[in-house]
Protein backbone atom coordinates (compact mmCIF):
# COMPACT_ATOMS: atom_id res chain seq x y z
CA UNK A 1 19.21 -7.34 6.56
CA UNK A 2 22.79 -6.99 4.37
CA UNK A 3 22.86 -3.26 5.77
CA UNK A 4 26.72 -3.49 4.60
CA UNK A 5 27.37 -2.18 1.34
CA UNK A 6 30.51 -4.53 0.99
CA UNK A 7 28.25 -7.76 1.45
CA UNK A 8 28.27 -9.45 -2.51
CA UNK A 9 25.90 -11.67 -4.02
CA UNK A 10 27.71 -15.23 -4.17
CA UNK A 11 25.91 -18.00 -5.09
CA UNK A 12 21.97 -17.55 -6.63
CA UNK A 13 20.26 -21.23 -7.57
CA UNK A 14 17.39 -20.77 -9.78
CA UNK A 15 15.20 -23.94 -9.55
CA UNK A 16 12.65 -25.22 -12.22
CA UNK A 17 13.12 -21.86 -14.12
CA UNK A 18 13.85 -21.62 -17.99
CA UNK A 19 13.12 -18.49 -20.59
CA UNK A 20 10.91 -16.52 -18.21
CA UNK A 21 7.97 -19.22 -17.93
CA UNK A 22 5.18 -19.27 -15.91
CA UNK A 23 2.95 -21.71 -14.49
CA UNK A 24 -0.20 -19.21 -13.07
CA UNK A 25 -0.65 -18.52 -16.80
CA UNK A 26 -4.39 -16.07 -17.41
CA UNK A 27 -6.40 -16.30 -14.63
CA UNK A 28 -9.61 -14.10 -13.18
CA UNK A 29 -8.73 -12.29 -9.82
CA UNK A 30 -11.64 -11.11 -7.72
CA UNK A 31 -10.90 -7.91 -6.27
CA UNK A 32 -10.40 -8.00 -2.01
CA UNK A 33 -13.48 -7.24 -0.52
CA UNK A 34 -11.83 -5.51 2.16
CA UNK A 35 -11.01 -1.67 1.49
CA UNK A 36 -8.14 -0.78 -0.05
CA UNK A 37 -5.88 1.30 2.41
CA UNK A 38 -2.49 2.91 1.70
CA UNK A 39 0.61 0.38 2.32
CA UNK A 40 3.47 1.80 4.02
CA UNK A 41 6.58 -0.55 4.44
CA UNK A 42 8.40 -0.35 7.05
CA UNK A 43 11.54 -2.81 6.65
CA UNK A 44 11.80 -6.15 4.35
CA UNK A 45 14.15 -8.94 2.81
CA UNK A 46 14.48 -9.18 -0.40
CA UNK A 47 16.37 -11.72 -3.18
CA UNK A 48 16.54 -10.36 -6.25
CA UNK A 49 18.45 -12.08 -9.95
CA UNK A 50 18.73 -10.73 -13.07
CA UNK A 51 19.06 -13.30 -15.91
CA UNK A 52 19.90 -12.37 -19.79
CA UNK A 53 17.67 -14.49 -21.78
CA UNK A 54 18.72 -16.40 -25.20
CA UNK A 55 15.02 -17.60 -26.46
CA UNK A 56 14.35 -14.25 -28.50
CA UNK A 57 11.49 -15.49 -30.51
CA UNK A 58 9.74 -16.49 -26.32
CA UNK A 59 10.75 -13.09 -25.36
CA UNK A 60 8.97 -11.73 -28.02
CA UNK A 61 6.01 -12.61 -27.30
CA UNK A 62 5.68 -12.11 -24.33
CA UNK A 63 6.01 -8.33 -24.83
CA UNK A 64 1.97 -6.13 -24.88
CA UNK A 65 1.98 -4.83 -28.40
CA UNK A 66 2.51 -1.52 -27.16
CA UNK A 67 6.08 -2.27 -26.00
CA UNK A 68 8.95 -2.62 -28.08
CA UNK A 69 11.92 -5.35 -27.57
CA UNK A 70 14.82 -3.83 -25.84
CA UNK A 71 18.22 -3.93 -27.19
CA UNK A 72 19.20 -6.64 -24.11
CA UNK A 73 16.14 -9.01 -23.44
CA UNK A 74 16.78 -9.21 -19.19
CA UNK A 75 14.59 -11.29 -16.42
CA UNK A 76 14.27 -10.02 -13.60
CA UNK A 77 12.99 -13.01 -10.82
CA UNK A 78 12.54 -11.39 -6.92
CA UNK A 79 11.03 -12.95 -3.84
CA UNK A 80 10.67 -10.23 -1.48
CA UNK A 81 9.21 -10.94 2.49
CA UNK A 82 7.32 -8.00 3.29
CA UNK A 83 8.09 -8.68 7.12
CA UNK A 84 7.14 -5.26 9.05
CA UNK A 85 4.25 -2.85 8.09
CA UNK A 86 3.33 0.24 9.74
CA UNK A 87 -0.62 -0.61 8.13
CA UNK A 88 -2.25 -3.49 6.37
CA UNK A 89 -0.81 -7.33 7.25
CA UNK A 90 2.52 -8.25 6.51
CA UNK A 91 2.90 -10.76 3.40
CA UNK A 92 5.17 -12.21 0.86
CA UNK A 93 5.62 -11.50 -2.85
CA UNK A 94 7.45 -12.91 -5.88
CA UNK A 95 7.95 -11.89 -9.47
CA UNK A 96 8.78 -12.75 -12.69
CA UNK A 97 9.50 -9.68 -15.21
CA UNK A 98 10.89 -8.50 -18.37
CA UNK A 99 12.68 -5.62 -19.86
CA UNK A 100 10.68 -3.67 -22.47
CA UNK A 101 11.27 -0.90 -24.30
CA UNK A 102 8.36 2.20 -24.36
CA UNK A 103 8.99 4.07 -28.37
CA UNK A 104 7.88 7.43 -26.76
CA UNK A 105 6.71 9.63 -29.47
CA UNK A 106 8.62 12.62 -31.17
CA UNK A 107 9.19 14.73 -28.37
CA UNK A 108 9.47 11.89 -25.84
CA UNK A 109 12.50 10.01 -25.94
CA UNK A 110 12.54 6.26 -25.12
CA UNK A 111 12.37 4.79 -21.97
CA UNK A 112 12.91 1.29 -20.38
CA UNK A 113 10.84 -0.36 -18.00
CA UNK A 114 9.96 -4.14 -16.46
CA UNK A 115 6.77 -5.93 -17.36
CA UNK A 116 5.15 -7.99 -15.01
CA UNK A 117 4.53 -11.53 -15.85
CA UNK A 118 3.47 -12.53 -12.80
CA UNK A 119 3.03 -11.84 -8.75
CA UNK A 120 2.03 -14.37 -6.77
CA UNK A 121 1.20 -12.93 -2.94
CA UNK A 122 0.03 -14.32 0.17
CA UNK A 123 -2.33 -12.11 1.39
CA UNK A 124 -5.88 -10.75 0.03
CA UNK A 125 -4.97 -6.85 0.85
CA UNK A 126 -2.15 -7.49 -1.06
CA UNK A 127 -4.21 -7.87 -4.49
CA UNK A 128 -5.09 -4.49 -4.33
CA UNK A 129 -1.93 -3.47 -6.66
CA UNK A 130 -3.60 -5.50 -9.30
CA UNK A 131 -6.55 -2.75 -9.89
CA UNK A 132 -4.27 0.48 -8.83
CA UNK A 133 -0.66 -0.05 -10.31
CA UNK A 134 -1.77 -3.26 -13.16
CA UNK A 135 0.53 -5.67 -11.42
CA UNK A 136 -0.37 -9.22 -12.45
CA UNK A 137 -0.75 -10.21 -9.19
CA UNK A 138 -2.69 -13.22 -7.58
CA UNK A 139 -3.02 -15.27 -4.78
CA UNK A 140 -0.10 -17.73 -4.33
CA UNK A 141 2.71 -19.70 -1.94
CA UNK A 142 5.94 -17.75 -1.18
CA UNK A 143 8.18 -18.72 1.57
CA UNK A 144 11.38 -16.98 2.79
CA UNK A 145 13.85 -18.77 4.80
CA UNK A 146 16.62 -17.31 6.56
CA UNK A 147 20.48 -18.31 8.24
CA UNK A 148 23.21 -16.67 9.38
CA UNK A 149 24.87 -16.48 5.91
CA UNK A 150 22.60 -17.95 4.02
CA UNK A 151 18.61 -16.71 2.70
CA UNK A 152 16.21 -18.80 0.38
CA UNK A 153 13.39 -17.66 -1.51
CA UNK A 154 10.81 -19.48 -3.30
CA UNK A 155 7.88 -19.32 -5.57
CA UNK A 156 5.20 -22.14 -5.56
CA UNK A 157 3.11 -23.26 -8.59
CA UNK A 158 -0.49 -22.28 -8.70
CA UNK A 159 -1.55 -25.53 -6.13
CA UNK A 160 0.89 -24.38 -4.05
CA UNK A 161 2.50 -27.81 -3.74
CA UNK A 162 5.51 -27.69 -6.27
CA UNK A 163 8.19 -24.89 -6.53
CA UNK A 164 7.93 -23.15 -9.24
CA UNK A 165 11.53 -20.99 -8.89
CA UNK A 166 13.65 -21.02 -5.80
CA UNK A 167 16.30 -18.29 -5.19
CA UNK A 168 19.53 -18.96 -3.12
CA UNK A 169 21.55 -16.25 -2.04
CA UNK A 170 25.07 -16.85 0.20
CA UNK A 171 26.10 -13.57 1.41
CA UNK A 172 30.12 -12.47 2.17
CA UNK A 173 31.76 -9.13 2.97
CA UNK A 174 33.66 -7.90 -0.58
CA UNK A 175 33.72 -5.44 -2.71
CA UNK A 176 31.54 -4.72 -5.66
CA UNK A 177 33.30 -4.64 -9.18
CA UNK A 178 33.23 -1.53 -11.50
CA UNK A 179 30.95 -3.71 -13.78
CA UNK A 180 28.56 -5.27 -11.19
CA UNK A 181 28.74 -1.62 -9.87
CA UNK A 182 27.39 0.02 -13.25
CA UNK A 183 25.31 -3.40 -13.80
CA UNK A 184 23.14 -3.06 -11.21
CA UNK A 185 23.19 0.56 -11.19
CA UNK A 186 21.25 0.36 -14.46
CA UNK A 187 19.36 -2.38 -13.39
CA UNK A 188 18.06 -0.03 -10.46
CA UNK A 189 17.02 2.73 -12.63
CA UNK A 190 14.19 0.83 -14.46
CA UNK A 191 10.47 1.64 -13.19
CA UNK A 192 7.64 -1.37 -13.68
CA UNK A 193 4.98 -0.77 -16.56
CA UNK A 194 1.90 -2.61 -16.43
CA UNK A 195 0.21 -3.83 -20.30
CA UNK A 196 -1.30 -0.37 -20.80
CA UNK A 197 1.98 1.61 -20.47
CA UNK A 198 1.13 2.61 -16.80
CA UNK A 199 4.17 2.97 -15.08
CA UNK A 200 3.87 2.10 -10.93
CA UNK A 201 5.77 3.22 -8.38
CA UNK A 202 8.80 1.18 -7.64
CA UNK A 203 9.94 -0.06 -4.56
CA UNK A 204 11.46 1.98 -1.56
CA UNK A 205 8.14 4.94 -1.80
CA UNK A 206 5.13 4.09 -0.23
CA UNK A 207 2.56 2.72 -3.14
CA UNK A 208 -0.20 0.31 -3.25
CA UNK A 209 0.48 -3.29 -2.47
């Protein structure tokens, strides 16, 4: 999918979606009882949007008191359809996240990362990232639709009966801009942190599901 480096994001919907909410909220995940065994991704679609978010005081606390607020509060939202795996089933995957800021200490400088808010997947052997990487991550609906020009994403509420975000994307041949060039290319360079500073592995190397 989009192997063209021309091909520009047109047209994203974000449905039900406000300030980096969530509907799955605290909830107790029992670990898979099937062994954990290494994931290793073979191909996969993914829709990913990147929202600047105005509600500073929300932000705020949503940030682990170990983080720090970053000097551009971002929200990152991704459905991703993990369609071809050389081990374990394939599943689907969606994510809410935030940008935080990690102090570092005097003779580490500071870093940025995203914090997970939540990661609903479809499959049990896909928990397993909870208890190795500290993704929030718990059963949940995520369906990815595909056309010719045209791919939809979306995220289900914790029945699994109402969307809870729904991503659009409409897909032409054009260059990128300088700025969504150097946008993204920041965007890109941010690892995940789980709520004990625990950075995982980010996408594109094998890690745990």
């Amino acid at each position: 999918m989009m192997k063209s480096a021309r091909i520009l994001f047109t047209s994203i919907l974000i449905f039900s979606f406000c300030a980096c909410a969530t509907d799955y909220g605290s909830q107790y995940v029992k670990s898979p009882e099937r062994p954990a065994i290494q994931h290793v991704y073979q191909e996969q679609d993914k829709i990913v949007a990147y929202f600047e978010v105005n509600n500073i005081k929300e932000y705020q606390k949503l940030i682990p008191n170990i983080f720090w607020m970053p000097p551009r509060p971002l929200c990152r939202v991704s459905v991703i359809d993990f369609y071809d795996m050389v081990s374990d089933p394939t599943y689907l995957e969606s994510s809410v996240e935030i940008l935080i800021k990690n102090q570092g200490s005097l003779v580490e400088k500071e870093t940025f990362g995203w914090y997970c808010l939540m990661m609903p997947v479809t499959t049990e052997e896909a928990l397993w990232g909870r208890f190795y990487w500290g993704f929030n991550k718990m059963r949940g609906k995520v369906t990815f639709e595909r056309s010719e020009n045209k791919y939809i994403g979306t995220s289900f509420t914790s029945g699994g009966q109402t969307p809870d975000f729904k991503l659009i994307l409409e897909v032409k041949k054009a260059e990128l801009t300088a700025d969504q060039k150097t946008f993204f290319g920041v965007c890109f360079t941010y690892s995940s942190s789980d709520d004990k500073g625990r950075q995982g592995i980010e996408l594109g190397y094998n890690r745990w599901g």
